[in-house]
Protein backbone atom coordinates (compact mmCIF):
# COMPACT_ATOMS: atom_id res chain seq x y z
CA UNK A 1 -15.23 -4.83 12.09
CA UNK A 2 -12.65 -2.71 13.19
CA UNK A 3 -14.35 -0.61 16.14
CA UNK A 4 -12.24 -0.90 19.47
CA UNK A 5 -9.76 -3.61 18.27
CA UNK A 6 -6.24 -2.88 17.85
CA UNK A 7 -5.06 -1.36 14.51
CA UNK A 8 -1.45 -1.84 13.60
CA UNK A 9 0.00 0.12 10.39
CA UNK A 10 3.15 -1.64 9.13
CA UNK A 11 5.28 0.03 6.91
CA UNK A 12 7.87 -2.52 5.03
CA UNK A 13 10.84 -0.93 3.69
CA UNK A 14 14.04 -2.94 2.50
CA UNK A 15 17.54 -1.50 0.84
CA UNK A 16 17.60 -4.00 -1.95
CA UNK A 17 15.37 -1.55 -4.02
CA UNK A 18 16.20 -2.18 -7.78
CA UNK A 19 14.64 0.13 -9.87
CA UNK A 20 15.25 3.31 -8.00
CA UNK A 21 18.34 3.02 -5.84
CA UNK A 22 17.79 3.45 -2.26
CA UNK A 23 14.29 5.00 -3.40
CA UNK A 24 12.51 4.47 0.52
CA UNK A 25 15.34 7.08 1.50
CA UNK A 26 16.17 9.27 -1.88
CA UNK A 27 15.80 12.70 -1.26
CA UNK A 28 11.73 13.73 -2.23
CA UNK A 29 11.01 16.45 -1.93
CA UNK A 30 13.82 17.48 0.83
CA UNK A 31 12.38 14.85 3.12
CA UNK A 32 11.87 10.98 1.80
CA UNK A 33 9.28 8.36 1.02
CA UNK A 34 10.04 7.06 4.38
CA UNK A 35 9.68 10.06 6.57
CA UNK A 36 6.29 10.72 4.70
CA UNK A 37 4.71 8.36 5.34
CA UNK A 38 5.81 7.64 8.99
CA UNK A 39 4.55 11.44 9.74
CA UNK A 40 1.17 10.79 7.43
CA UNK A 41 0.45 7.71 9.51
CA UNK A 42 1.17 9.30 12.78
CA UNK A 43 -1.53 11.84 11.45
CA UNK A 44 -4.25 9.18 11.73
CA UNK A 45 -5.67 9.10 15.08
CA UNK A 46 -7.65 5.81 14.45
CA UNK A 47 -4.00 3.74 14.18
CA UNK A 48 -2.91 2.46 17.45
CA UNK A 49 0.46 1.59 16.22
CA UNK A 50 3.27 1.84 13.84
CA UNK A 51 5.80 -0.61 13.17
CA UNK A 52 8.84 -0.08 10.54
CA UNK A 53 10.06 -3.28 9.05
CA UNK A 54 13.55 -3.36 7.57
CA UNK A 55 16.75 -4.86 7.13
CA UNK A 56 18.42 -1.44 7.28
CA UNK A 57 19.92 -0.02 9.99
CA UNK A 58 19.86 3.61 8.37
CA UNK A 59 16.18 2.74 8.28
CA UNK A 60 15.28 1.83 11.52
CA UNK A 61 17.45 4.59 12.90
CA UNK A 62 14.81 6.87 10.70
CA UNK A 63 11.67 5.22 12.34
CA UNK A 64 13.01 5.53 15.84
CA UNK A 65 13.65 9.04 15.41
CA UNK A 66 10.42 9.52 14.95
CA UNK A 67 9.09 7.88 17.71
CA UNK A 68 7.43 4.74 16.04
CA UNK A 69 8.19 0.70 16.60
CA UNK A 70 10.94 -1.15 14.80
CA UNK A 71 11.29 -4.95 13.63
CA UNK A 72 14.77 -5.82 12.60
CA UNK A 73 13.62 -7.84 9.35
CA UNK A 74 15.82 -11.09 8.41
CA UNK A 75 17.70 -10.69 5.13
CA UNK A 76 15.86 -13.49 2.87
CA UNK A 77 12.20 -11.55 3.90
CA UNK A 78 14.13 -8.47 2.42
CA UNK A 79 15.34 -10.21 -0.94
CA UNK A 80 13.78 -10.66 -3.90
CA UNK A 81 13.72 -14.25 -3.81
CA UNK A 82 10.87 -14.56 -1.28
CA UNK A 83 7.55 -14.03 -2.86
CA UNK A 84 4.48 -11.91 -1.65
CA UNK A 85 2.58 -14.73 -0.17
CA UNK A 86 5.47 -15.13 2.00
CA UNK A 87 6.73 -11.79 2.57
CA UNK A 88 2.99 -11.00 3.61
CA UNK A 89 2.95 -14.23 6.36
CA UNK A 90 6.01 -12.97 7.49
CA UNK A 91 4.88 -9.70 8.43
CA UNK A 92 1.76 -10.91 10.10
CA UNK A 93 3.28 -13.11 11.96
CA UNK A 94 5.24 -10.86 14.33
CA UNK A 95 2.33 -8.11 14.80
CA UNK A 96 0.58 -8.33 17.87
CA UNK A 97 -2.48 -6.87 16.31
CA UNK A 98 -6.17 -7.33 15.83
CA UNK A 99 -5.64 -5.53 12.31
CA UNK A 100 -3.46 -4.86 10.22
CA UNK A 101 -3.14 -1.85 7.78
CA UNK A 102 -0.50 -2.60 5.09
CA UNK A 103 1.00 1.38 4.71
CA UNK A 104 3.53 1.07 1.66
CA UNK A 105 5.98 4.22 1.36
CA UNK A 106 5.64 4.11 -2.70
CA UNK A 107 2.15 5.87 -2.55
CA UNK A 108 2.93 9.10 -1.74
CA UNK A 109 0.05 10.45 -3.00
CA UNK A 110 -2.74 8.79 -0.85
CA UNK A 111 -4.42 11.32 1.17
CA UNK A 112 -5.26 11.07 4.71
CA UNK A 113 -9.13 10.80 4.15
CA UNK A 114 -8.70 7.95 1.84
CA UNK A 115 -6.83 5.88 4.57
CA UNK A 116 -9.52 7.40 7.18
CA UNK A 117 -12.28 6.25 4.97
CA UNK A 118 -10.77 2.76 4.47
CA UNK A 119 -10.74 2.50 8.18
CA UNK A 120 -14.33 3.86 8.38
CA UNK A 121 -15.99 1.53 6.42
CA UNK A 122 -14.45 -1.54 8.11
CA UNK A 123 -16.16 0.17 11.24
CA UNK A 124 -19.46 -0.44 9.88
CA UNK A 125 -21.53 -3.17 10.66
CA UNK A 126 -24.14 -3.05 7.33
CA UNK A 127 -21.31 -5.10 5.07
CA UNK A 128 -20.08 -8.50 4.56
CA UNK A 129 -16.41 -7.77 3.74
CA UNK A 130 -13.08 -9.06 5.77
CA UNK A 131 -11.17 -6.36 3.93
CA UNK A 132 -10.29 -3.31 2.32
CA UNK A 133 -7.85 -2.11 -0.87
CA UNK A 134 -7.01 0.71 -2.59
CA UNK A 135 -7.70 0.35 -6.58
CA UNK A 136 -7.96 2.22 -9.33
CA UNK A 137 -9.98 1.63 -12.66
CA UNK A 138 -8.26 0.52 -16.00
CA UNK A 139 -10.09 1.26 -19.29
CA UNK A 140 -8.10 0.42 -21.92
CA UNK A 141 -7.87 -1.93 -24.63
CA UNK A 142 -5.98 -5.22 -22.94
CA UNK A 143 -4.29 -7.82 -24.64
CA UNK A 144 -3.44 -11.47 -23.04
CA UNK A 145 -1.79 -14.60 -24.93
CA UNK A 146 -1.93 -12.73 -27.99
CA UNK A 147 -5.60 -11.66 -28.48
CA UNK A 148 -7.76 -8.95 -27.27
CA UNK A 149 -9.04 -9.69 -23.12
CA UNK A 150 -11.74 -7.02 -22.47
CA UNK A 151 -13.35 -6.58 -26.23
CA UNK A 152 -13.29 -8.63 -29.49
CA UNK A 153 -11.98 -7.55 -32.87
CA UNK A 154 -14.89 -7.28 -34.28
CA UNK A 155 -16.82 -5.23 -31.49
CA UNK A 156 -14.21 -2.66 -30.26
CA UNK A 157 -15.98 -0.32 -28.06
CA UNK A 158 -14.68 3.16 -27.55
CA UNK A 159 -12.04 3.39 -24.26
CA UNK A 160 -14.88 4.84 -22.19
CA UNK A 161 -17.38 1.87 -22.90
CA UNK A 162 -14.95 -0.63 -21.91
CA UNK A 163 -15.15 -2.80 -18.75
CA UNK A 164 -14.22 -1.68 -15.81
CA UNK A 165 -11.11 -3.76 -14.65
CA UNK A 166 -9.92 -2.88 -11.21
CA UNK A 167 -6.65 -3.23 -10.12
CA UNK A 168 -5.08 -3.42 -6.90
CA UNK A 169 -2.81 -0.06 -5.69
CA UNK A 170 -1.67 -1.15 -2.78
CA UNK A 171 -1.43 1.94 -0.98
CA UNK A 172 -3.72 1.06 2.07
CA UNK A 173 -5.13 -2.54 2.66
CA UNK A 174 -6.80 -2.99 5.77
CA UNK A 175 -7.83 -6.57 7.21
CA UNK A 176 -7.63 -9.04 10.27
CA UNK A 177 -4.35 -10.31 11.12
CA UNK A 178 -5.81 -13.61 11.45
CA UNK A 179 -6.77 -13.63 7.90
CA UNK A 180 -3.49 -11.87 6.95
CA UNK A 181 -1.79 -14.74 8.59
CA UNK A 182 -4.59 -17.52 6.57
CA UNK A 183 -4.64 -15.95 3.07
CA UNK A 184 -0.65 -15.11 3.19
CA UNK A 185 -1.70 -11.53 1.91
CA UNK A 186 -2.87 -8.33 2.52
CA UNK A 187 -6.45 -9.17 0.50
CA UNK A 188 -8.87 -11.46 1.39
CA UNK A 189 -11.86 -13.54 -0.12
CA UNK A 190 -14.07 -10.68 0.93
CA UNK A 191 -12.64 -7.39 0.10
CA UNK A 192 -14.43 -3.74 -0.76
CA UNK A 193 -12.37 -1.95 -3.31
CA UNK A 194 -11.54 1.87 -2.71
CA UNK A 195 -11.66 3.60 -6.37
CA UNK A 196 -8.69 6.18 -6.28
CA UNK A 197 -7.76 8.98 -8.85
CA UNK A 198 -5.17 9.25 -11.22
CA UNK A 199 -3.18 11.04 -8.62
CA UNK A 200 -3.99 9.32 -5.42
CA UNK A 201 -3.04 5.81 -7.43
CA UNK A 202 0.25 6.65 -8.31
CA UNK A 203 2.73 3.66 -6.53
CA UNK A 204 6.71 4.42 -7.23
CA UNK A 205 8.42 1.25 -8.97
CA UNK A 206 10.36 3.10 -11.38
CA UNK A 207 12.39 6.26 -11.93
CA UNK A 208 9.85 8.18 -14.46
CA UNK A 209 7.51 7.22 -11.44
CA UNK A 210 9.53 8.47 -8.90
CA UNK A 211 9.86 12.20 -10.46
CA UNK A 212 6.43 12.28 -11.12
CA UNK A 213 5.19 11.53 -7.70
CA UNK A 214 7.12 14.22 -6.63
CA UNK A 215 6.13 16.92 -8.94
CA UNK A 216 2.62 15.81 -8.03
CA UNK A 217 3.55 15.76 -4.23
CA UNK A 218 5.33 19.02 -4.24
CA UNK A 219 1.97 20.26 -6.63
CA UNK A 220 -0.81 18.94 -4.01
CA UNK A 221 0.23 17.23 -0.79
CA UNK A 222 3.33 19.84 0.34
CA UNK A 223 2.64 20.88 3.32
């Protein structure tokens, strides 16, 4: 449980990004993924500390302006050719935390509470989980080496009656840096899902993603 121990958010950012160029620092919404989240984190008093990890120097001159830790981030844990289980050990292993809160800038849309409640219910002692994630629900008819995964042909159940499939958002994950560091990721063996809405769930990976966060930003979060 979380209680008095130390609670680091890291927020990874790189300049490699694909999809959407330079989409960490694109204009959104006259500020940028980056600044919003650094200020939404700095909201939450229960976080102890911030760290920005980047291999940009436009980056890191963002985060110190705004009065939150830096970590200089080698180029190959900034490519694409490392993969998460990597890229996740990596992080861990230069926080000096007793947890670690995994704060990516491509959810927007995640509200304070959420990441309060996330925080909340690692403080509790009536639970068996290491962890916590952001998910949301999927009901919809799945496919997977050709044939149907959640339903049969013959038995194809409305949308609504389908199994609930979570998947993982990625917005907040909240867990021990030791078991960061021994499950090379931000989820453990043990973690309690966090059911999101439509809105809250929305992570930017692509450009139609991208304007749509920030209509629904600019809609609901604006300050």
């Amino acid at each position: 449980m979380i209680r008095k121990k130390k609670l680091t958010a890291i927020i990874p950012v790189r300049k490699g990004s694909t999809r959407v160029k330079n989409k960490n620092i694109k204009k959104f919404s006259n500020t940028s993924l980056l600044e919003i989240k650094i200020k939404q984190i700095k909201r939450i008093n229960e976080v102890d500390e911030i760290i920005v990890s980047s291999d940009s120097s436009r980056m890191l001159e963002i985060a110190k302006k705004l009065k939150v830790t830096t970590h200089k981030r080698e180029p190959f844990y900034a490519s694409t050719k490392v993969n998460n289980s990597v890229f996740f050990q990596n992080l861990a292993s230069f926080i000096n935390s007793d947890y670690v809160m995994y704060s990516p800038v491509t959810a927007p849309l995640l509200s304070d509470k959420t990441i309060i409640d996330c925080i909340n219910f690692l403080k509790k002692t009536n639970h068996n989980f290491k962890s916590v994630a952001t998910s949301k629900v999927v009901k919809e008819h799945m496919w997977l080496n050709n044939k149907p995964y959640n339903y049969t042909l013959k038995n194809a159940p409305s949308s609504q009656d389908l199994p609930e499939i979570m998947t993982i958002t990625f917005g907040c994950c909240i867990l021990k840096r030791s078991d960061m560091l021994k499950f090379k990721n931000v989820l453990t063996n043990r973690t309690k899902l966090i059911p999101l809405s439509d809105i809250e769930s929305i992570d930017i990976d692509t450009v139609m993603e991208f304007e749509m966060a920030e209509y629904f930003f600019n809609k609901y979060r604006k300050k």
